[in-house]
C-alpha atoms as a PDB file:
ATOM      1  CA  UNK A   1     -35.536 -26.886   5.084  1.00  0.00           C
ATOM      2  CA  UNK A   2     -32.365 -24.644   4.655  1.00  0.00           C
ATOM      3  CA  UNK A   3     -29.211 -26.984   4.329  1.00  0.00           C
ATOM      4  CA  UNK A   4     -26.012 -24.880   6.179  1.00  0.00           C
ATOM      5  CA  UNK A   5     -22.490 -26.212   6.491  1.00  0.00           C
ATOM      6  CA  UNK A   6     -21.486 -26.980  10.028  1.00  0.00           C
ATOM      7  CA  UNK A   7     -17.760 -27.310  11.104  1.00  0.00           C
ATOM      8  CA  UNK A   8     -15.824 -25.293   8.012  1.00  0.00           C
ATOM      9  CA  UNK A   9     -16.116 -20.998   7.941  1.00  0.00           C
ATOM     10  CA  UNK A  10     -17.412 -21.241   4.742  1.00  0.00           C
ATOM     11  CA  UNK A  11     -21.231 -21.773   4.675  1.00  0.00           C
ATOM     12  CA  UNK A  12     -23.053 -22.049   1.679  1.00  0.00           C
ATOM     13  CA  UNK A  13     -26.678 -22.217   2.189  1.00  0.00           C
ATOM     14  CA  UNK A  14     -29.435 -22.711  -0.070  1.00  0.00           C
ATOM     15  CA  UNK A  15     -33.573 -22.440   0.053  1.00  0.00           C
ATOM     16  CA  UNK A  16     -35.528 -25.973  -0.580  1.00  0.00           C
ATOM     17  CA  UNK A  17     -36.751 -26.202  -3.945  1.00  0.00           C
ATOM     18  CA  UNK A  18     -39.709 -24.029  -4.776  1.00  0.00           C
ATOM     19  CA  UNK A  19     -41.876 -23.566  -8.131  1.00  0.00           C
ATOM     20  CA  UNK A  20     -40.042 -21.684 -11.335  1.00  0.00           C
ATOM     21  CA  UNK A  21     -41.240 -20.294 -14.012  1.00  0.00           C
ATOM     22  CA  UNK A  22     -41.081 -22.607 -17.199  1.00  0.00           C
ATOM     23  CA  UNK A  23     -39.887 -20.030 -19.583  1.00  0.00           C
ATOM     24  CA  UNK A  24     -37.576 -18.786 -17.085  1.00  0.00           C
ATOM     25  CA  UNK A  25     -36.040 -22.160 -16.320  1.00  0.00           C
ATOM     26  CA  UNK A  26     -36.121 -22.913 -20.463  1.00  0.00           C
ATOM     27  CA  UNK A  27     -33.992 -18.992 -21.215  1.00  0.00           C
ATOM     28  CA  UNK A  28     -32.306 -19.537 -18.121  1.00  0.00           C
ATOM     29  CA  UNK A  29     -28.690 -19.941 -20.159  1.00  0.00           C
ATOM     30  CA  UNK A  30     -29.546 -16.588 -21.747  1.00  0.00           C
ATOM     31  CA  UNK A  31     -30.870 -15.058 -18.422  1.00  0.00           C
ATOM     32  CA  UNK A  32     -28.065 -15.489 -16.593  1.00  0.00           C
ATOM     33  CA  UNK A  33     -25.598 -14.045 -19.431  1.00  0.00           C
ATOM     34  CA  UNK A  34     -25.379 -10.483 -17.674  1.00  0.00           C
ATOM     35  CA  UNK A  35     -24.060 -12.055 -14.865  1.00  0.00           C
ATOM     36  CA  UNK A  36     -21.643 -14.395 -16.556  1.00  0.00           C
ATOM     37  CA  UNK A  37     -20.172 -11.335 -18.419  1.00  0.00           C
ATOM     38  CA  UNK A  38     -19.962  -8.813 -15.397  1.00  0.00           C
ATOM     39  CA  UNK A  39     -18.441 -11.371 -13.197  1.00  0.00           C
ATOM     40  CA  UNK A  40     -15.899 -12.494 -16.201  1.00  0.00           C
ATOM     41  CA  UNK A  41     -14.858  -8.891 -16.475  1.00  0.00           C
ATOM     42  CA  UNK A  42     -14.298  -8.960 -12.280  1.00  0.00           C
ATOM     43  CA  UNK A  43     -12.767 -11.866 -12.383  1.00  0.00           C
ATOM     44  CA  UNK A  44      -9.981 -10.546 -13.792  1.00  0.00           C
ATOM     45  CA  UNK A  45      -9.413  -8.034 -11.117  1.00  0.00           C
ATOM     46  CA  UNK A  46      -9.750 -10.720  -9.072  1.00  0.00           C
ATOM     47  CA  UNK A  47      -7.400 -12.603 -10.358  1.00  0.00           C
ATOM     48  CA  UNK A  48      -4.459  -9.665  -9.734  1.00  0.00           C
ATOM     49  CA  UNK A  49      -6.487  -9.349  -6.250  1.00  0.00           C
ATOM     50  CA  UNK A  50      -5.342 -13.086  -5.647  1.00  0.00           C
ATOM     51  CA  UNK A  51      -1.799 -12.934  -6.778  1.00  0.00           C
ATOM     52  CA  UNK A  52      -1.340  -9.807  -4.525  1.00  0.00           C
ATOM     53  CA  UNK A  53      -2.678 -11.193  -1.506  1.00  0.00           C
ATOM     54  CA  UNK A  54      -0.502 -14.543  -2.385  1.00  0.00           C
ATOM     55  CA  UNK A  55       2.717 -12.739  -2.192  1.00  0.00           C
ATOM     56  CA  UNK A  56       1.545 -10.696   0.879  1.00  0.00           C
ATOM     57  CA  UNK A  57       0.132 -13.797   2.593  1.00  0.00           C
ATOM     58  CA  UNK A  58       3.518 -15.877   1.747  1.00  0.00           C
ATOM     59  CA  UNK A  59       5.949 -12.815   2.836  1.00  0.00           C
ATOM     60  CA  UNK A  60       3.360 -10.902   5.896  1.00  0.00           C
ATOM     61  CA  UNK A  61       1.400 -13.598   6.778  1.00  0.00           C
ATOM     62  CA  UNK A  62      -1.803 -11.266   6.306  1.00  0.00           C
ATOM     63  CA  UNK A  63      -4.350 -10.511   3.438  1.00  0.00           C
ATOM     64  CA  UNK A  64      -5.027  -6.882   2.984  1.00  0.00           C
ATOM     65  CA  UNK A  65      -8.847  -6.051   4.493  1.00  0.00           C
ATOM     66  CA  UNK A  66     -10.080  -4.447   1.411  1.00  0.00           C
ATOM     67  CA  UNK A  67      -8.891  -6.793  -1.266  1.00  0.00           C
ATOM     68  CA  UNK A  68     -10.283  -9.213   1.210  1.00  0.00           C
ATOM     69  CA  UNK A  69     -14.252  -8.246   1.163  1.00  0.00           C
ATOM     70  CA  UNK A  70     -13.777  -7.265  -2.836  1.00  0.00           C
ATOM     71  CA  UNK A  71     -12.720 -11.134  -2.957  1.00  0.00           C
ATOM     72  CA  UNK A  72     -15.816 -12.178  -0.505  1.00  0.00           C
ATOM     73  CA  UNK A  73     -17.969  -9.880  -2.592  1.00  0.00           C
ATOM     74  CA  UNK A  74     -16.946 -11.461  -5.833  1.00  0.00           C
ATOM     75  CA  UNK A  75     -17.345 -14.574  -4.541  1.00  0.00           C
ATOM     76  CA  UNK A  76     -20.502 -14.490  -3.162  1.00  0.00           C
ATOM     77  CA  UNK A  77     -22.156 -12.469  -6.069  1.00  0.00           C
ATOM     78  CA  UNK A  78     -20.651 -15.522  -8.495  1.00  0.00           C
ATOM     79  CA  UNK A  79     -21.806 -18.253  -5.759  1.00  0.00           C
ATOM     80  CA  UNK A  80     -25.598 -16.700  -6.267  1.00  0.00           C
ATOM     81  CA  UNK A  81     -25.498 -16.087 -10.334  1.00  0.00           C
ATOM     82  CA  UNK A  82     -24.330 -20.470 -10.263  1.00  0.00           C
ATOM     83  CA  UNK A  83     -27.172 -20.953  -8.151  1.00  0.00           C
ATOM     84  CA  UNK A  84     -29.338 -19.071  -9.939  1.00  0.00           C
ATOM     85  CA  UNK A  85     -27.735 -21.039 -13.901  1.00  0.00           C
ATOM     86  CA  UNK A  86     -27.898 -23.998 -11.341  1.00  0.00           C
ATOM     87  CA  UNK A  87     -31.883 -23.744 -11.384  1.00  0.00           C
ATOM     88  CA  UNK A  88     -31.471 -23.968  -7.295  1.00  0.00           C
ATOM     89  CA  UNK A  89     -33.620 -21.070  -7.467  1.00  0.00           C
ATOM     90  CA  UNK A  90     -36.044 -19.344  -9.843  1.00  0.00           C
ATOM     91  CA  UNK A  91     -35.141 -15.411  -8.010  1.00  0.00           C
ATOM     92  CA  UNK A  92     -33.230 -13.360 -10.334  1.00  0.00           C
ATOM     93  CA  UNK A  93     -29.605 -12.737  -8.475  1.00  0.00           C
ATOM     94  CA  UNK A  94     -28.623  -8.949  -7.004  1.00  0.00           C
ATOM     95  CA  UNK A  95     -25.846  -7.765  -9.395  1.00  0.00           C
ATOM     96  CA  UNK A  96     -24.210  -7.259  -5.959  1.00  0.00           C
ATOM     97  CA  UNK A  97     -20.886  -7.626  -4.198  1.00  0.00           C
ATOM     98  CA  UNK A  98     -22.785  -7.260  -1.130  1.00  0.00           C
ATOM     99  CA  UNK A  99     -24.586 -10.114   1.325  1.00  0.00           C
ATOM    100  CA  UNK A 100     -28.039 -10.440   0.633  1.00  0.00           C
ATOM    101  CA  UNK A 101     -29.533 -11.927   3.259  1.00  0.00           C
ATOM    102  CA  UNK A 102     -32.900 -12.488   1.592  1.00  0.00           C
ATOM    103  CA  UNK A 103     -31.858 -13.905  -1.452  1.00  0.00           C
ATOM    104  CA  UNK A 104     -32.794 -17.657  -1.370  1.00  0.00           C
ATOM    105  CA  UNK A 105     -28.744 -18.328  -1.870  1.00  0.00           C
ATOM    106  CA  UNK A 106     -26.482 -17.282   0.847  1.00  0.00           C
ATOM    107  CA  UNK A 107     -22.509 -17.572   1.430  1.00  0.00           C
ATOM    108  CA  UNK A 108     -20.745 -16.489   4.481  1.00  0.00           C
ATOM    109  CA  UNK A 109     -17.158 -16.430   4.734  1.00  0.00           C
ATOM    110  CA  UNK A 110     -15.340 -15.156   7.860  1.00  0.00           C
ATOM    111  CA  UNK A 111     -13.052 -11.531   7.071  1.00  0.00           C
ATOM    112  CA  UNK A 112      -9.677 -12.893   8.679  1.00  0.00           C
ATOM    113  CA  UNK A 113      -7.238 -10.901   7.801  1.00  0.00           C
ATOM    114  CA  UNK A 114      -3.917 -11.395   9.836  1.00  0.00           C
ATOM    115  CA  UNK A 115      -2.574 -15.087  11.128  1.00  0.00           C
ATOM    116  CA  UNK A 116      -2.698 -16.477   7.840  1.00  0.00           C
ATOM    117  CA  UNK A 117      -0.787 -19.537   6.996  1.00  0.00           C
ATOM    118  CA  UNK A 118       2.124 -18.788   4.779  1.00  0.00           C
ATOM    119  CA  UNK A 119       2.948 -22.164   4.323  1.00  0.00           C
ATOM    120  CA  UNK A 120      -0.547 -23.511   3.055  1.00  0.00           C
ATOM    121  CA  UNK A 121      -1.207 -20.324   0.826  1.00  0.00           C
ATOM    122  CA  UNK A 122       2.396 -21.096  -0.728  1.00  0.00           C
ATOM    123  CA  UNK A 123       1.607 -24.304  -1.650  1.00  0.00           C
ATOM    124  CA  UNK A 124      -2.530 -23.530  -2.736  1.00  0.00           C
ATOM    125  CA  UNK A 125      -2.028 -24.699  -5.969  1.00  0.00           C
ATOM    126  CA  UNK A 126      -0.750 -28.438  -5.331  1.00  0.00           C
ATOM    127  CA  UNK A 127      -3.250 -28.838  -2.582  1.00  0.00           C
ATOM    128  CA  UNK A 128      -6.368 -27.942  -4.657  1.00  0.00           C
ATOM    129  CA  UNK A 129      -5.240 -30.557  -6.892  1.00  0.00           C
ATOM    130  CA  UNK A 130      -7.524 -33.223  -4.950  1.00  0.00           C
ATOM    131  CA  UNK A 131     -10.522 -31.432  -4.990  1.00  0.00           C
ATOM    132  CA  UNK A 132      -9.888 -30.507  -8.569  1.00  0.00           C
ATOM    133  CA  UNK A 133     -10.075 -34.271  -9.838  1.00  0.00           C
ATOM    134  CA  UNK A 134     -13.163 -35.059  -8.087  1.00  0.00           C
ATOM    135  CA  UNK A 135     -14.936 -31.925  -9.076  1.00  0.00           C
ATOM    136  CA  UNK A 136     -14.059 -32.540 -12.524  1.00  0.00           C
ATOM    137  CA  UNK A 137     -15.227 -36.129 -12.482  1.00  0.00           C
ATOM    138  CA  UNK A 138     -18.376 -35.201 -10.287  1.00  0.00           C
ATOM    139  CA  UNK A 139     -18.809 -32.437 -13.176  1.00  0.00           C
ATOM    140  CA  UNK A 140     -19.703 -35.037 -15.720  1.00  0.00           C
ATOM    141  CA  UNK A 141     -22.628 -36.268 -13.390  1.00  0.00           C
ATOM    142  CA  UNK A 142     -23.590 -32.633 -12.745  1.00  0.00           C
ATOM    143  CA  UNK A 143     -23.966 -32.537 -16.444  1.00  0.00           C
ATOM    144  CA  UNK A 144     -26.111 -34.492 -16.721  1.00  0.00           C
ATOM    145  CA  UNK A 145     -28.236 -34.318 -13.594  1.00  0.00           C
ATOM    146  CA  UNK A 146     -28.339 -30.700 -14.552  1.00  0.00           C
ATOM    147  CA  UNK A 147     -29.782 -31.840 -17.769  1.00  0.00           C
ATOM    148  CA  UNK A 148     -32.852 -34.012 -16.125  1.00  0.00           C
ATOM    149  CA  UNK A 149     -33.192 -30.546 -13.480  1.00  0.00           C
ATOM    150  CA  UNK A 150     -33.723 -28.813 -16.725  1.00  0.00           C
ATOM    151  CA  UNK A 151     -36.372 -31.056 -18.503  1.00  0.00           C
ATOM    152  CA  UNK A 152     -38.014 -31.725 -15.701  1.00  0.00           C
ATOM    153  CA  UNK A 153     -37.970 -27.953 -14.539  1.00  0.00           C
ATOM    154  CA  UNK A 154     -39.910 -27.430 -17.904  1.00  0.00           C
ATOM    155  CA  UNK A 155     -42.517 -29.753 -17.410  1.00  0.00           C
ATOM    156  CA  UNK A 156     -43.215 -29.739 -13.752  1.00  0.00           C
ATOM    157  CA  UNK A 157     -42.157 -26.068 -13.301  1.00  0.00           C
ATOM    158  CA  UNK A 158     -39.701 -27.002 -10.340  1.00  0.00           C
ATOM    159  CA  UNK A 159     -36.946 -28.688 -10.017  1.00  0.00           C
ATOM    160  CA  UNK A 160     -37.431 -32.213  -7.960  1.00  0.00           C
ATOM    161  CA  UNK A 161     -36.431 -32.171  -4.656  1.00  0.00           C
ATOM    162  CA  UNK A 162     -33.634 -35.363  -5.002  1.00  0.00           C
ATOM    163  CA  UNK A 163     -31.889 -33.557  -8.011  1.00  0.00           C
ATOM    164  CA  UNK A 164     -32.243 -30.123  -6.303  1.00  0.00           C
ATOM    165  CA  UNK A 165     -30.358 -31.545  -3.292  1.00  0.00           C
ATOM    166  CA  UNK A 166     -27.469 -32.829  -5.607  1.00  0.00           C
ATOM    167  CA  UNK A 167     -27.085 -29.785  -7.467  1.00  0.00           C
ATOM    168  CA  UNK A 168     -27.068 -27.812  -4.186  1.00  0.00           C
ATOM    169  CA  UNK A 169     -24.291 -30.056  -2.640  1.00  0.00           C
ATOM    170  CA  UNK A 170     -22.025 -29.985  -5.041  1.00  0.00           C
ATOM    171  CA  UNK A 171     -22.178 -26.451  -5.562  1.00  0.00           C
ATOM    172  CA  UNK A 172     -21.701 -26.206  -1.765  1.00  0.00           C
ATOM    173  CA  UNK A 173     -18.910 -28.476  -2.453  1.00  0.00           C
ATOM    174  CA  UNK A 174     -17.441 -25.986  -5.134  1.00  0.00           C
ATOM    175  CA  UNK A 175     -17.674 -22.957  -3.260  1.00  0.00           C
ATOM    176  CA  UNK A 176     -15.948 -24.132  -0.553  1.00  0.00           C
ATOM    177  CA  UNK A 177     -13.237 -25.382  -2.613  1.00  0.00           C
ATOM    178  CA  UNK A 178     -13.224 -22.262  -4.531  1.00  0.00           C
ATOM    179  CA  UNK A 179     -13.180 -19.902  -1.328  1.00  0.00           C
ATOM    180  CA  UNK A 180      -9.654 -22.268  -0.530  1.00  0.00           C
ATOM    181  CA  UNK A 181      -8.668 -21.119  -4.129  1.00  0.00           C
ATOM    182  CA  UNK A 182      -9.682 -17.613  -3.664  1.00  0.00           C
ATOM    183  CA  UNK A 183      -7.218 -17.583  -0.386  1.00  0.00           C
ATOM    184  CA  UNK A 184      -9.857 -16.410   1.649  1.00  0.00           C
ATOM    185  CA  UNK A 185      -9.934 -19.001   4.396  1.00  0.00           C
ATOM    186  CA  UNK A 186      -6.652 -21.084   5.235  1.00  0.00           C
ATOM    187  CA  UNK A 187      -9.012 -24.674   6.325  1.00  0.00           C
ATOM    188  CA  UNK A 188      -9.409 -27.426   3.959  1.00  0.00           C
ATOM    189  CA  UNK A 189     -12.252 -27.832   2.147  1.00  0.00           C
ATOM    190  CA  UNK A 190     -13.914 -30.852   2.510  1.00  0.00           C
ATOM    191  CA  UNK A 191     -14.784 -34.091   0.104  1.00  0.00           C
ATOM    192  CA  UNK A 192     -18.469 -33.618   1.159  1.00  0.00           C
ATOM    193  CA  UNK A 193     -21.680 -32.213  -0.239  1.00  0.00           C
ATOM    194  CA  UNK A 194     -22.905 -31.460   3.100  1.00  0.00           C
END
């Protein structure tokens, strides 16, 4: 079953947990290195992408189109390569800016370009705060319910379906918060795996 947030325009949606390779799931830190250095390297294009859009967002009340789907791009390839370090699926990730809509790990995020709130992007920073505590706590059990994914990856070559489905929610969790970061939707995230 394919878990999809209702209710919020970001959707992150995720495959049920399927068999992995064991050597793939034991390299996957080193696996998933390309990834982490490509999207380091665009995330710092991002990063001037969301200051831009910021100041034209605060003063226009819009968020140019194009930055817009580089940011949804760049989201959505680094929501699939943390899926994919995540061990929510064993399918090597696109090095893509694109949707994939067969990938096991989808998000959506609506283009809206004009009618943004100037007063919520202004103050971005002070609202993420929230979400930024409890992620950070909810990290440290991530760590180590990552860790028992991992071990238990290698010996049953999948991940079990309970830790799957934490792992999946709280990356759902992040990527909605992050997409509220990123500027690209105006709604707040919510406190909820699901």
């Amino acid at each position: 079953m394919t878990v999809e947030t209702t209710g919020y325009p970001v959707a992150f949606e995720v495959d049920d947990a399927a068999p992995q390779g064991r050597v793939s799931i034991l390299l996957r830190w080193l696996l998933v290195i390309p990834h982490v250095i490509i999207l380091s390297l665009l995330g710092v294009a991002v990063g001037i992408v969301i200051m831009l859009a910021w100041f034209t967002i605060v003063f226009a009340g819009r968020f140019p189109a194009t930055l817009l789907r580089f940011t949804i791009g760049y989201a959505r390839w680094a929501a699939r390569a943390n899926a994919y370090g995540s061990l929510l699926t064993g399918a090597y990730p696109p090095f893509s800016l694109d949707e994939e809509p067969d990938y096991p790990v989808r998000l959506t995020i609506p283009e809206r370009t004009t009618g943004r709130s100037r007063l919520t992007t202004f103050f971005r920073c002070l609202l993420l705060l929230p979400h930024e505590i409890v992620l950070s706590l909810l990290g440290i059990v991530v760590g180590f319910v990552g860790l028992a994914a991992w071990l238990a990856g290698i010996v049953l070559g999948r991940v079990p379906d309970g830790l799957h489905s934490f792992l999946a929610g709280y990356t759902r969790w992040t990527e909605r918060a992050s997409a509220y970061a990123y500027l690209l939707v105006d709604d707040y995230p919510p406190f909820s795996f699901e």
